[in-house]
C-alpha atoms as a PDB file:
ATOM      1  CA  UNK A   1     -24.652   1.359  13.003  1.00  0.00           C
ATOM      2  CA  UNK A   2     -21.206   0.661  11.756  1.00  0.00           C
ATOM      3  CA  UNK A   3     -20.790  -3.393  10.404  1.00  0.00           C
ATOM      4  CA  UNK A   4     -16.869  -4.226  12.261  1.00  0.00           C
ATOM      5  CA  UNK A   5     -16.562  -6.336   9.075  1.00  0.00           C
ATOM      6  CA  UNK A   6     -17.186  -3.673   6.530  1.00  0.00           C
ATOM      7  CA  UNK A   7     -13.966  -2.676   6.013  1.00  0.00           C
ATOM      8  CA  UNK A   8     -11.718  -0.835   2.943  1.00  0.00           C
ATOM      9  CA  UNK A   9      -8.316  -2.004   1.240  1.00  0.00           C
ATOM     10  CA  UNK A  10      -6.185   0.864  -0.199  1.00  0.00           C
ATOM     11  CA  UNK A  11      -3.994  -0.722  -2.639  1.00  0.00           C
ATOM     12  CA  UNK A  12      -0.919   1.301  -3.674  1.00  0.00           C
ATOM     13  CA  UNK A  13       1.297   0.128  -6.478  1.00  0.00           C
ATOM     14  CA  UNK A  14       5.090   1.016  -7.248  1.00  0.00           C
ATOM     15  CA  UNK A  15       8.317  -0.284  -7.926  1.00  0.00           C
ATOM     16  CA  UNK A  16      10.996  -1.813  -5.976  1.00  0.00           C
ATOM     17  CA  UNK A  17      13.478   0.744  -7.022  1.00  0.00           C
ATOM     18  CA  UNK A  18      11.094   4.161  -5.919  1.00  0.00           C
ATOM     19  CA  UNK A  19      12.642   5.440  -3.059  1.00  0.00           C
ATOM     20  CA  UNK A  20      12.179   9.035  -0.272  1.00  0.00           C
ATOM     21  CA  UNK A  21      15.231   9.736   0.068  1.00  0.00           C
ATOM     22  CA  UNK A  22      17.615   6.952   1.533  1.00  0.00           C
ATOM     23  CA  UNK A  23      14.791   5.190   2.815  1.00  0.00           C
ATOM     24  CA  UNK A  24      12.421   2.633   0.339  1.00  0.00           C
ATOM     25  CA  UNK A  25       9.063   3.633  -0.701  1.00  0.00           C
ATOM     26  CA  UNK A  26       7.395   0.825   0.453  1.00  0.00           C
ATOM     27  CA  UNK A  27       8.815   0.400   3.709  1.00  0.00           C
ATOM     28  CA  UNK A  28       7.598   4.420   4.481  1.00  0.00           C
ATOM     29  CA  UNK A  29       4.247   3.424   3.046  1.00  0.00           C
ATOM     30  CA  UNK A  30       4.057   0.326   5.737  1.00  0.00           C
ATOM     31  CA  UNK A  31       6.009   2.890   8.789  1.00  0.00           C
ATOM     32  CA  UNK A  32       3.428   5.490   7.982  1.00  0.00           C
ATOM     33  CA  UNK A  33       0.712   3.565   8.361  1.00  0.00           C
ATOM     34  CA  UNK A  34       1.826   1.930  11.619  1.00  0.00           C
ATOM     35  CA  UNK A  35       1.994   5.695  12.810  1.00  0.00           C
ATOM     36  CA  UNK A  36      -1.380   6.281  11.776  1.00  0.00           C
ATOM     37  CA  UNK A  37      -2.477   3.624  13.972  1.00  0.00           C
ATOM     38  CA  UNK A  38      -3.749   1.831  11.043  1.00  0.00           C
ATOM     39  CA  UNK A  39      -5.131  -1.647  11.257  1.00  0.00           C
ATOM     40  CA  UNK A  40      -2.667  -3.437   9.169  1.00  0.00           C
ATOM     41  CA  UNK A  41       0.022  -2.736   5.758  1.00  0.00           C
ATOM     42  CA  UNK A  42       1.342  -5.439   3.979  1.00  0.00           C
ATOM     43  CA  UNK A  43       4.151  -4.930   1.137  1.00  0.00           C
ATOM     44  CA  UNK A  44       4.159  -7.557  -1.479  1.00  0.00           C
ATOM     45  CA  UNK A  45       6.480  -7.808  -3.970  1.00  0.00           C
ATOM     46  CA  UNK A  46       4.945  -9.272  -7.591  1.00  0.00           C
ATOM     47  CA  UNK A  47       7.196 -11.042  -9.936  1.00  0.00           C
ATOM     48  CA  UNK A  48       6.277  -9.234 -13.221  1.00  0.00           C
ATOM     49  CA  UNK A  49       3.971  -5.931 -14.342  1.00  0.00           C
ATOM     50  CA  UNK A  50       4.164  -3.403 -16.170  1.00  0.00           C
ATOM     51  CA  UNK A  51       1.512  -0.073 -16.000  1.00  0.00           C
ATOM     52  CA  UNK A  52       1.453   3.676 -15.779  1.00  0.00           C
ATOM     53  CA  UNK A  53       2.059   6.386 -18.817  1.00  0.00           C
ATOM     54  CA  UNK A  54       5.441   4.567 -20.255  1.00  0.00           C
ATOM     55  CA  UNK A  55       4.069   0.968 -19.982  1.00  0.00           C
ATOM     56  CA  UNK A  56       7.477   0.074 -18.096  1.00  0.00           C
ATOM     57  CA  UNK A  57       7.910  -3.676 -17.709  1.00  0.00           C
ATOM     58  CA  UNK A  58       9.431  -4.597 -14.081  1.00  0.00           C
ATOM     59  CA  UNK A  59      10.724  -7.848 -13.787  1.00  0.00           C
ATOM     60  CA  UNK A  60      13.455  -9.640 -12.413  1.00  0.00           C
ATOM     61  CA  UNK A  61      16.708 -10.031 -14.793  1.00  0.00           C
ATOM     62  CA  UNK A  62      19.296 -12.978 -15.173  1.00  0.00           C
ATOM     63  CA  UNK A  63      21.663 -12.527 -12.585  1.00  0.00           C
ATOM     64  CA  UNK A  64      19.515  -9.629 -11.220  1.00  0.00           C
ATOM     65  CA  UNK A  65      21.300  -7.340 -12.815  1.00  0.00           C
ATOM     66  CA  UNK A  66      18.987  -4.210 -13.699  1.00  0.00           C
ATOM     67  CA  UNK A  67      16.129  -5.662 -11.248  1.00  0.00           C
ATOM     68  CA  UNK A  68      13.017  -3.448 -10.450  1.00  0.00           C
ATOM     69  CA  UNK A  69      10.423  -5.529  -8.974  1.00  0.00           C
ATOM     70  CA  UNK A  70       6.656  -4.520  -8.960  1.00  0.00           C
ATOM     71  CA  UNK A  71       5.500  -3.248  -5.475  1.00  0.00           C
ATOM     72  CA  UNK A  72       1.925  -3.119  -3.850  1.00  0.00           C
ATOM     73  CA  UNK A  73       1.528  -2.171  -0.659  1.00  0.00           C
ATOM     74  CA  UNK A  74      -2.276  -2.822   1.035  1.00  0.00           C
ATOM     75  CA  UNK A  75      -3.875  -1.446   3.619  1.00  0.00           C
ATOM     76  CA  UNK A  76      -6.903  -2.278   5.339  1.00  0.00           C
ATOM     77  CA  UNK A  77      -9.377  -0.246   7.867  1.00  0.00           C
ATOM     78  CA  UNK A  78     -12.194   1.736   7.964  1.00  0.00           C
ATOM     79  CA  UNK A  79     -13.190   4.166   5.518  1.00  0.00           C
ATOM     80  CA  UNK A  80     -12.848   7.261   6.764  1.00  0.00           C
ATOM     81  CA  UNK A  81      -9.140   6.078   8.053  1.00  0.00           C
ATOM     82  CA  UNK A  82      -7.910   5.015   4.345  1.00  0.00           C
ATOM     83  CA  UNK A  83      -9.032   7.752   2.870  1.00  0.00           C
ATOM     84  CA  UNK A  84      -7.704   9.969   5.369  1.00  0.00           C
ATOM     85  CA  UNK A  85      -4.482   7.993   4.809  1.00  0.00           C
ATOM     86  CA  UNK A  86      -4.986   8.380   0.871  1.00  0.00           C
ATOM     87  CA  UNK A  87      -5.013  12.059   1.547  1.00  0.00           C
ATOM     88  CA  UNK A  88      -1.618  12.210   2.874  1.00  0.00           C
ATOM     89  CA  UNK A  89       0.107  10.534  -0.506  1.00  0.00           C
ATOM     90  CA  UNK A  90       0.019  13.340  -3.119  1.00  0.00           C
ATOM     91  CA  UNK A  91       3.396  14.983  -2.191  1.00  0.00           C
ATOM     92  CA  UNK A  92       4.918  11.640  -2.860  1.00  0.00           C
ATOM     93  CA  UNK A  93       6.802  10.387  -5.750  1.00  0.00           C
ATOM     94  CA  UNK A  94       6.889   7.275  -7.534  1.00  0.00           C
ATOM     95  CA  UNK A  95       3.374   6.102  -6.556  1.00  0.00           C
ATOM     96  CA  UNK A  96       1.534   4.352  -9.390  1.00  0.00           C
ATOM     97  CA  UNK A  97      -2.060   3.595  -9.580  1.00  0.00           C
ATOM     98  CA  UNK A  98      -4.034   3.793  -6.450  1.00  0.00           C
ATOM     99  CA  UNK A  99      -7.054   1.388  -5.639  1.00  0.00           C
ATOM    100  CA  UNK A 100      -9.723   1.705  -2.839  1.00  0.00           C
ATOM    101  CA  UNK A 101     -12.710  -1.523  -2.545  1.00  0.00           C
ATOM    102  CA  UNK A 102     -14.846  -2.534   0.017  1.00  0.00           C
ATOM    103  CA  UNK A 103     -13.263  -5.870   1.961  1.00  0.00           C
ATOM    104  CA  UNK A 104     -14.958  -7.986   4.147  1.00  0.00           C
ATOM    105  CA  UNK A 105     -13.081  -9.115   7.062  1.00  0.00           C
ATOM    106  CA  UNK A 106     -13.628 -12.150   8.430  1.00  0.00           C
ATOM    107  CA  UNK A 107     -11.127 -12.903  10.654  1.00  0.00           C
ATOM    108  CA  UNK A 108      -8.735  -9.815  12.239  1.00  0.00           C
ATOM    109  CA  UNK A 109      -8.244  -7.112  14.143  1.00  0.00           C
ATOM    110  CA  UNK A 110     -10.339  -4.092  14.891  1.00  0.00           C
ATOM    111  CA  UNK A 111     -10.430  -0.795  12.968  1.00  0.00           C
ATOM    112  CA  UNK A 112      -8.031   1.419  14.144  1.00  0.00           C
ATOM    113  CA  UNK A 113     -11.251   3.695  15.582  1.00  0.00           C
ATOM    114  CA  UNK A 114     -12.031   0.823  17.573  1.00  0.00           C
ATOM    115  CA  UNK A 115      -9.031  -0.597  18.547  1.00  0.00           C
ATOM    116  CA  UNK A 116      -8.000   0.442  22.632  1.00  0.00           C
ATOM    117  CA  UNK A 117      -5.331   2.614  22.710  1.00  0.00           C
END
């Protein structure tokens, strides 16, 4: 039997400055999600980190000149969803570390399985 309130968040981190193309990173992350029918993809935007091989440090600048905010988009749904999702991000670039957990939601939506159409 499948626990609604089980759920997984997919946490993927990157900078403000990554994009595809013309279009930002993390605003395909969130639109791609959405089309995956998803249950929900939040970008945040941190105010200083650093991480991956070079140890960058993003942070905001006087004047924001030179600006390249951290990034983390999350996603939450059901397991096999997220990973599914997961799946999909190798061919992109400019994706830092990426996270999976177990979440418990309390309050929400339905998993996308579960969700009418």
């Amino acid at each position: 039997m499948h626990d609604d309130k089980q759920m997984m968040l997919l946490r993927i981190y990157t900078d403000e400055s990554a994009h595809i193309g013309d279009k930002r990173l993390v605003d395909e992350l969130v639109r791609m999600a959405r089309t995956e029918g998803l249950a929900g993809a939040t970008a945040l935007r941190g105010r200083l980190g650093f991480g991956g091989r070079k140890g960058a440090v993003h942070q905001h600048h006087s004047l924001g000149v030179g600006d390249n905010m951290p990034m983390v988009v999350e996603i939450v749904d059901t397991e096999p969803a997220v990973r599914r999702f997961a799946g999909t991000l190798g061919d992109l670039h400019h994706i830092g570390l990426v996270t999976l957990e177990r979440v418990e939601v309390l309050h929400g939506s339905l998993p996308s399985a579960e969700r009418p159409k």
